[in-house]
PDB file of N, CA and C in Angstrom:
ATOM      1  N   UNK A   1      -6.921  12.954  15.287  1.00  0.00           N
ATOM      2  CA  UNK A   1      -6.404  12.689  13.971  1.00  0.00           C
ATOM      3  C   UNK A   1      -6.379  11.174  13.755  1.00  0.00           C
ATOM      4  N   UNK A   2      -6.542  10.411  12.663  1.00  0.00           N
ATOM      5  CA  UNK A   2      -6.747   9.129  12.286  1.00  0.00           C
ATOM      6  C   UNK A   2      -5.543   8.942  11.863  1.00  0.00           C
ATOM      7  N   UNK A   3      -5.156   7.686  11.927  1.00  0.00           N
ATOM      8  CA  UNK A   3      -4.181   7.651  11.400  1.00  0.00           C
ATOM      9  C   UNK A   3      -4.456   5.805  10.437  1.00  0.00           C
ATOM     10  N   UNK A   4      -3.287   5.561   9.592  1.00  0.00           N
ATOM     11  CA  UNK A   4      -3.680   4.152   9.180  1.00  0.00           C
ATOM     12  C   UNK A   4      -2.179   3.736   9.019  1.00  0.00           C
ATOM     13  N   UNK A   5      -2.191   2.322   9.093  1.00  0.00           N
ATOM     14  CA  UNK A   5      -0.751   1.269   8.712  1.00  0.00           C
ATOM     15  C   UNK A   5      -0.581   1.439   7.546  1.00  0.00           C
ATOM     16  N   UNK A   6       0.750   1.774   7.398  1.00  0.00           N
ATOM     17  CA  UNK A   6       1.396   1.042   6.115  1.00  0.00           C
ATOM     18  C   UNK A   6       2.536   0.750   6.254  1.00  0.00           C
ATOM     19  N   UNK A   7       3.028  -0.387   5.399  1.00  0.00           N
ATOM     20  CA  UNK A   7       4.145  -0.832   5.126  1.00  0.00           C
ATOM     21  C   UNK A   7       5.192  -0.460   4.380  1.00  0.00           C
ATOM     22  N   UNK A   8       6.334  -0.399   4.744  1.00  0.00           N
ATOM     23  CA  UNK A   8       7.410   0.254   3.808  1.00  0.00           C
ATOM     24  C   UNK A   8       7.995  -0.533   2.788  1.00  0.00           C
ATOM     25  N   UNK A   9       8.089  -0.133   1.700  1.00  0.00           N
ATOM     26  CA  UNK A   9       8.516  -0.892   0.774  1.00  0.00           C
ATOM     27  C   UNK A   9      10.049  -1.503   0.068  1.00  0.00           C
ATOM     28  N   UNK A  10      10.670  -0.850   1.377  1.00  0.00           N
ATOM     29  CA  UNK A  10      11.879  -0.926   1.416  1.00  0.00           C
ATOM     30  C   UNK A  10      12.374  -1.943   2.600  1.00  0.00           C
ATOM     31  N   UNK A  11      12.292  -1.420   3.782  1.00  0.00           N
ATOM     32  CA  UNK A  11      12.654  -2.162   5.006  1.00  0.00           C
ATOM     33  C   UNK A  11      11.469  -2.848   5.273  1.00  0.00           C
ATOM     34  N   UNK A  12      10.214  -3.223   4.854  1.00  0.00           N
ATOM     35  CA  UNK A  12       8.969  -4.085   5.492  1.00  0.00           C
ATOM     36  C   UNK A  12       8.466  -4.135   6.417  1.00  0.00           C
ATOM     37  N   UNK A  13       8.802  -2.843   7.312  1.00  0.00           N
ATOM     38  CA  UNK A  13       8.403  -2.526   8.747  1.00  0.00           C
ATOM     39  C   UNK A  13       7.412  -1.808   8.476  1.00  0.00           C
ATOM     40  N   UNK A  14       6.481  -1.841   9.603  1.00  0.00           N
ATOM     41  CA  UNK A  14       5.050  -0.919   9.638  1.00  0.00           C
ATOM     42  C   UNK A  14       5.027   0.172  10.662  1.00  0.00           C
ATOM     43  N   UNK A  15       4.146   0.735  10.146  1.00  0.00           N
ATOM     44  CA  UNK A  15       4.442   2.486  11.177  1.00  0.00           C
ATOM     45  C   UNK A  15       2.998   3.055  10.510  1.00  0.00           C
ATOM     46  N   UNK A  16       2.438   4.243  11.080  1.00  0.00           N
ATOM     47  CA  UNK A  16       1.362   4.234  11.133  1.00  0.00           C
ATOM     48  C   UNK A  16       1.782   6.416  10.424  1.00  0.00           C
ATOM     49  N   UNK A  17       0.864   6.128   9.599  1.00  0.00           N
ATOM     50  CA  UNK A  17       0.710   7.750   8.888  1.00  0.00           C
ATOM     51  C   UNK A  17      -0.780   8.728   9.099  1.00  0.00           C
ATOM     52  N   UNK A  18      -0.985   9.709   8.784  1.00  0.00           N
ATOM     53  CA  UNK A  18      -1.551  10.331   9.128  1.00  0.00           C
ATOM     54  C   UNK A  18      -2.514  10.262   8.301  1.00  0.00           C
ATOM     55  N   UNK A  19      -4.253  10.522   8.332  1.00  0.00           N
ATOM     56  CA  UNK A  19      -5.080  10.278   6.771  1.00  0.00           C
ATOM     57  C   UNK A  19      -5.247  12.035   6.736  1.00  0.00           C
ATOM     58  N   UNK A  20      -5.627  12.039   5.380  1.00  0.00           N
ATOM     59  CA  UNK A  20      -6.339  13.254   5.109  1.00  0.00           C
ATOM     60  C   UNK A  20      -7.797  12.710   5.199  1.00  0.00           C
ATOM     61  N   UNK A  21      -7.944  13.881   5.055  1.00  0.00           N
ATOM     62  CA  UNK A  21      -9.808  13.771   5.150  1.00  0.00           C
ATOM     63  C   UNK A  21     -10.207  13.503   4.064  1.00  0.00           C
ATOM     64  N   UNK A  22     -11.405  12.735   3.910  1.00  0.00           N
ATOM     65  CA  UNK A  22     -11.999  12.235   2.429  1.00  0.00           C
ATOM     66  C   UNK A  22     -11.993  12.812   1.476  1.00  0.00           C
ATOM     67  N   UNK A  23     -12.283  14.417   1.697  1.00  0.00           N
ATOM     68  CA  UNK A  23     -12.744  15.318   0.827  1.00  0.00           C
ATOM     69  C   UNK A  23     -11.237  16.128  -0.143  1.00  0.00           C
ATOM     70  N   UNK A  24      -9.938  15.548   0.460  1.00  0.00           N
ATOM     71  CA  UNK A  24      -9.264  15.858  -0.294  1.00  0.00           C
ATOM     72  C   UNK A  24      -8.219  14.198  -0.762  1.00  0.00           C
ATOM     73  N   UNK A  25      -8.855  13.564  -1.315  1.00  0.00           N
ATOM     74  CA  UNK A  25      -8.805  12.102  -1.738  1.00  0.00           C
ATOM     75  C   UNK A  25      -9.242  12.307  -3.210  1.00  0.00           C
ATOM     76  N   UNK A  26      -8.402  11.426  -4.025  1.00  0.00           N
ATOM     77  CA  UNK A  26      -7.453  10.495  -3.667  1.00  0.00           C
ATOM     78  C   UNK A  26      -6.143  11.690  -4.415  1.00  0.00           C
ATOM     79  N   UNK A  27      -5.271  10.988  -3.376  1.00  0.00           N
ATOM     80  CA  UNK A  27      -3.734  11.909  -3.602  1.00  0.00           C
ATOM     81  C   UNK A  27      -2.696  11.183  -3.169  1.00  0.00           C
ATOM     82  N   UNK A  28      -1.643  11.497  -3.646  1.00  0.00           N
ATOM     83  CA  UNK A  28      -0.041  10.992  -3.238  1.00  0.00           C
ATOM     84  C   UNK A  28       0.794  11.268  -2.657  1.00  0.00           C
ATOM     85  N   UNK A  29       1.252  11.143  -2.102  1.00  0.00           N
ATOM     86  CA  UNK A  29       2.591  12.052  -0.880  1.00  0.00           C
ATOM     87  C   UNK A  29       3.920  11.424  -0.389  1.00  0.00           C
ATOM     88  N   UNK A  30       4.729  12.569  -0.892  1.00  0.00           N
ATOM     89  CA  UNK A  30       6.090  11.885  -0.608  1.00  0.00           C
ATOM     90  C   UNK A  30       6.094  11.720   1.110  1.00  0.00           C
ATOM     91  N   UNK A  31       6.992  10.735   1.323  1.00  0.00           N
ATOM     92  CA  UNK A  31       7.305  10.332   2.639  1.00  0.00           C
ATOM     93  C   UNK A  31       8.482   9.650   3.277  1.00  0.00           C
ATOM     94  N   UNK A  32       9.117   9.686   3.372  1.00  0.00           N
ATOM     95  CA  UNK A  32       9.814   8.760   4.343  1.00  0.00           C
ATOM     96  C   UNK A  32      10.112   8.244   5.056  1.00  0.00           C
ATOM     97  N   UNK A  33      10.080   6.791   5.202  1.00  0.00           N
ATOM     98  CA  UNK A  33      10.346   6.046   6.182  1.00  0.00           C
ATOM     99  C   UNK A  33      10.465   5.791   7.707  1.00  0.00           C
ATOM    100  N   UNK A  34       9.827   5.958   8.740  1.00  0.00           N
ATOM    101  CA  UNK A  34       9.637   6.469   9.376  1.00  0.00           C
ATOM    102  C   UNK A  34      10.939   5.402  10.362  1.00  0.00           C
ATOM    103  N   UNK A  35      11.210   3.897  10.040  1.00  0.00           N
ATOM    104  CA  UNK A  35      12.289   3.413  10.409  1.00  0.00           C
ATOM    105  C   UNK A  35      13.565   3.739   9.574  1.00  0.00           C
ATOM    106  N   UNK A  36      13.700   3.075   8.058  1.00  0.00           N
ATOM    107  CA  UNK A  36      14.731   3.114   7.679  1.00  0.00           C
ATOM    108  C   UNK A  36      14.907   4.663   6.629  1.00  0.00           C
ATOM    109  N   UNK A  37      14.341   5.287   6.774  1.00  0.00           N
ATOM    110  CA  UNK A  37      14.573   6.771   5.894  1.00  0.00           C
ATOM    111  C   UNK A  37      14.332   6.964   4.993  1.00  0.00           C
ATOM    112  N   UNK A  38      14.204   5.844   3.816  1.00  0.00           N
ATOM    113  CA  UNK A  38      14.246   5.444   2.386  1.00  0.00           C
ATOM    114  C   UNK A  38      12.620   6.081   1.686  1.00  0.00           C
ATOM    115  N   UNK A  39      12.792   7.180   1.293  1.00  0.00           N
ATOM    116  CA  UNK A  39      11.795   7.721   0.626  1.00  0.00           C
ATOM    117  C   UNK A  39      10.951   6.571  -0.091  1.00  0.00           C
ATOM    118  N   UNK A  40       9.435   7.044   0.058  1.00  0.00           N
ATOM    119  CA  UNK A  40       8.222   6.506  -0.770  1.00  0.00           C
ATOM    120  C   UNK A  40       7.372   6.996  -1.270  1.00  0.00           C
ATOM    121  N   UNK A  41       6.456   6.670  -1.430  1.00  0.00           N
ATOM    122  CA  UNK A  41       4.666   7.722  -2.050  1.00  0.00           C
ATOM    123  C   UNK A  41       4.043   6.634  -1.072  1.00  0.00           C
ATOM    124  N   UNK A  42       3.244   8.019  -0.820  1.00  0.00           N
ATOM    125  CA  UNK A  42       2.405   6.708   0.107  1.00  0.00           C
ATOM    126  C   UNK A  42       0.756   7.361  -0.597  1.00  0.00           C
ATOM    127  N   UNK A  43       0.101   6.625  -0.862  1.00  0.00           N
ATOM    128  CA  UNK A  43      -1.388   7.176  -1.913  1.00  0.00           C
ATOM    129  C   UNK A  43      -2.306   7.084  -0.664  1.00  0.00           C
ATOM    130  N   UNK A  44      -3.452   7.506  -0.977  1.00  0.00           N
ATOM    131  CA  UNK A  44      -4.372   7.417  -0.237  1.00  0.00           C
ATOM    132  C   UNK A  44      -5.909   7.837  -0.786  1.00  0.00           C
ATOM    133  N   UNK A  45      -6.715   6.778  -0.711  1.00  0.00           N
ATOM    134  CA  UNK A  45      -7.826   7.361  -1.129  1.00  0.00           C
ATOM    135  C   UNK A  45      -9.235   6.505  -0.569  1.00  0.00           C
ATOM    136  N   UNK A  46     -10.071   6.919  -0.920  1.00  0.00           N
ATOM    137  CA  UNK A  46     -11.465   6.814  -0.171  1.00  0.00           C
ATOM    138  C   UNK A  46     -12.643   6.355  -0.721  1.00  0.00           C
ATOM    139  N   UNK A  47     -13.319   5.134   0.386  1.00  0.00           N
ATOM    140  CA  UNK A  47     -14.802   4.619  -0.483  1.00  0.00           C
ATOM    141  C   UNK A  47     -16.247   5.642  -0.521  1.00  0.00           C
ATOM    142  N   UNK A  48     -16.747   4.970  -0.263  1.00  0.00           N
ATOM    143  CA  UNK A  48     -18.098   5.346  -1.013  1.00  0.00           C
ATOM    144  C   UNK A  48     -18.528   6.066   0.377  1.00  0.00           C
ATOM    145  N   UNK A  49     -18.283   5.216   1.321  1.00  0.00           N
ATOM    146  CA  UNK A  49     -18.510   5.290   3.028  1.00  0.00           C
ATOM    147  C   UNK A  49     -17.822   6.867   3.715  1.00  0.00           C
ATOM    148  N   UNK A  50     -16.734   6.949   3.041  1.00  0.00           N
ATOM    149  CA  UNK A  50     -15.767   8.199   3.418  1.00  0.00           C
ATOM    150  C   UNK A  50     -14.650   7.039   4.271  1.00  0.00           C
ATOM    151  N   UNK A  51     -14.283   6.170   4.211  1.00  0.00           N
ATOM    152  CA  UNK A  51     -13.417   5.143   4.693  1.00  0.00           C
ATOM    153  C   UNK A  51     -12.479   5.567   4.180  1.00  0.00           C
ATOM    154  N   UNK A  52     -11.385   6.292   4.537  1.00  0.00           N
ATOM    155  CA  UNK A  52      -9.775   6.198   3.719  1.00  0.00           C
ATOM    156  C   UNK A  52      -8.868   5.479   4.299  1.00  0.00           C
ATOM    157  N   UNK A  53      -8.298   5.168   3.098  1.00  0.00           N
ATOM    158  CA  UNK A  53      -7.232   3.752   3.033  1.00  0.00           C
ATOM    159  C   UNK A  53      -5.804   4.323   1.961  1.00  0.00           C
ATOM    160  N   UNK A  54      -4.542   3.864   3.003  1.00  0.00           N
ATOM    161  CA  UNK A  54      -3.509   4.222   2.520  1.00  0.00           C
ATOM    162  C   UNK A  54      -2.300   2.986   2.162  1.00  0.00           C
ATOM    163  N   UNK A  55      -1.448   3.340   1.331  1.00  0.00           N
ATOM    164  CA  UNK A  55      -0.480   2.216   0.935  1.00  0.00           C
ATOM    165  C   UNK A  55       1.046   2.797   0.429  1.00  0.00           C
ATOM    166  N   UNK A  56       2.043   2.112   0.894  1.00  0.00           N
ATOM    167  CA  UNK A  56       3.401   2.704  -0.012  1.00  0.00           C
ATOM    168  C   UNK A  56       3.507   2.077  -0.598  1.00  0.00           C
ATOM    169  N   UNK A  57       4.975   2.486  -1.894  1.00  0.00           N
ATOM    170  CA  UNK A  57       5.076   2.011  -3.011  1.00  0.00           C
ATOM    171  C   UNK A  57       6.080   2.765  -2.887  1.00  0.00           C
ATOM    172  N   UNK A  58       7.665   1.903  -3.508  1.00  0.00           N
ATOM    173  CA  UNK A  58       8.753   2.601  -3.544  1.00  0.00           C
ATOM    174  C   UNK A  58       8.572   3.521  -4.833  1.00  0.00           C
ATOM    175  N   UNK A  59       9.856   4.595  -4.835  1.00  0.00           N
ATOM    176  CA  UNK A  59       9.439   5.617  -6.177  1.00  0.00           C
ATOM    177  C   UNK A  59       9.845   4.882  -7.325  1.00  0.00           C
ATOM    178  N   UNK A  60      10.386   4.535  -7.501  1.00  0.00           N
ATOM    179  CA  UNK A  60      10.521   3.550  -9.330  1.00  0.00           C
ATOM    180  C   UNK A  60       9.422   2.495  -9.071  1.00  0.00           C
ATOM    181  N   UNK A  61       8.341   2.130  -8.584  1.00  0.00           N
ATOM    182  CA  UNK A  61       7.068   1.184  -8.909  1.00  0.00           C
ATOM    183  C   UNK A  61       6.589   2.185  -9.795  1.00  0.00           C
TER     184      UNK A  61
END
């Protein structure tokens, strides 16, 4: 399983999430925090290559 960094948008600590596979890109998913608890969306979506790339964003962004 692949996994990629992201940063929390709350506490600024990094921790590493799980990708989906290209073919079900691009999508959003609730999550939380894997240090401080504080719910996010973490998106994720994919190039041309099948490269997926993920990011959080607190829920009121």
């Amino acid at each position: 399983m692949s996994t990629h960094p992201v940063t929390c948008p709350t506490c600024f600590e990094e921790f590493e999430v799980p990708l989906p596979s290209p073919d079900e890109t691009p999508c959003e998913v609730d999550y939380d925090c894997e240090v401080c608890c504080r719910p996010m969306l973490i998106a994720f979506d994919s190039d041309e290559d099948g490269e997926v790339s993920a990011w959080a964003r607190g829920l009121g962004e």
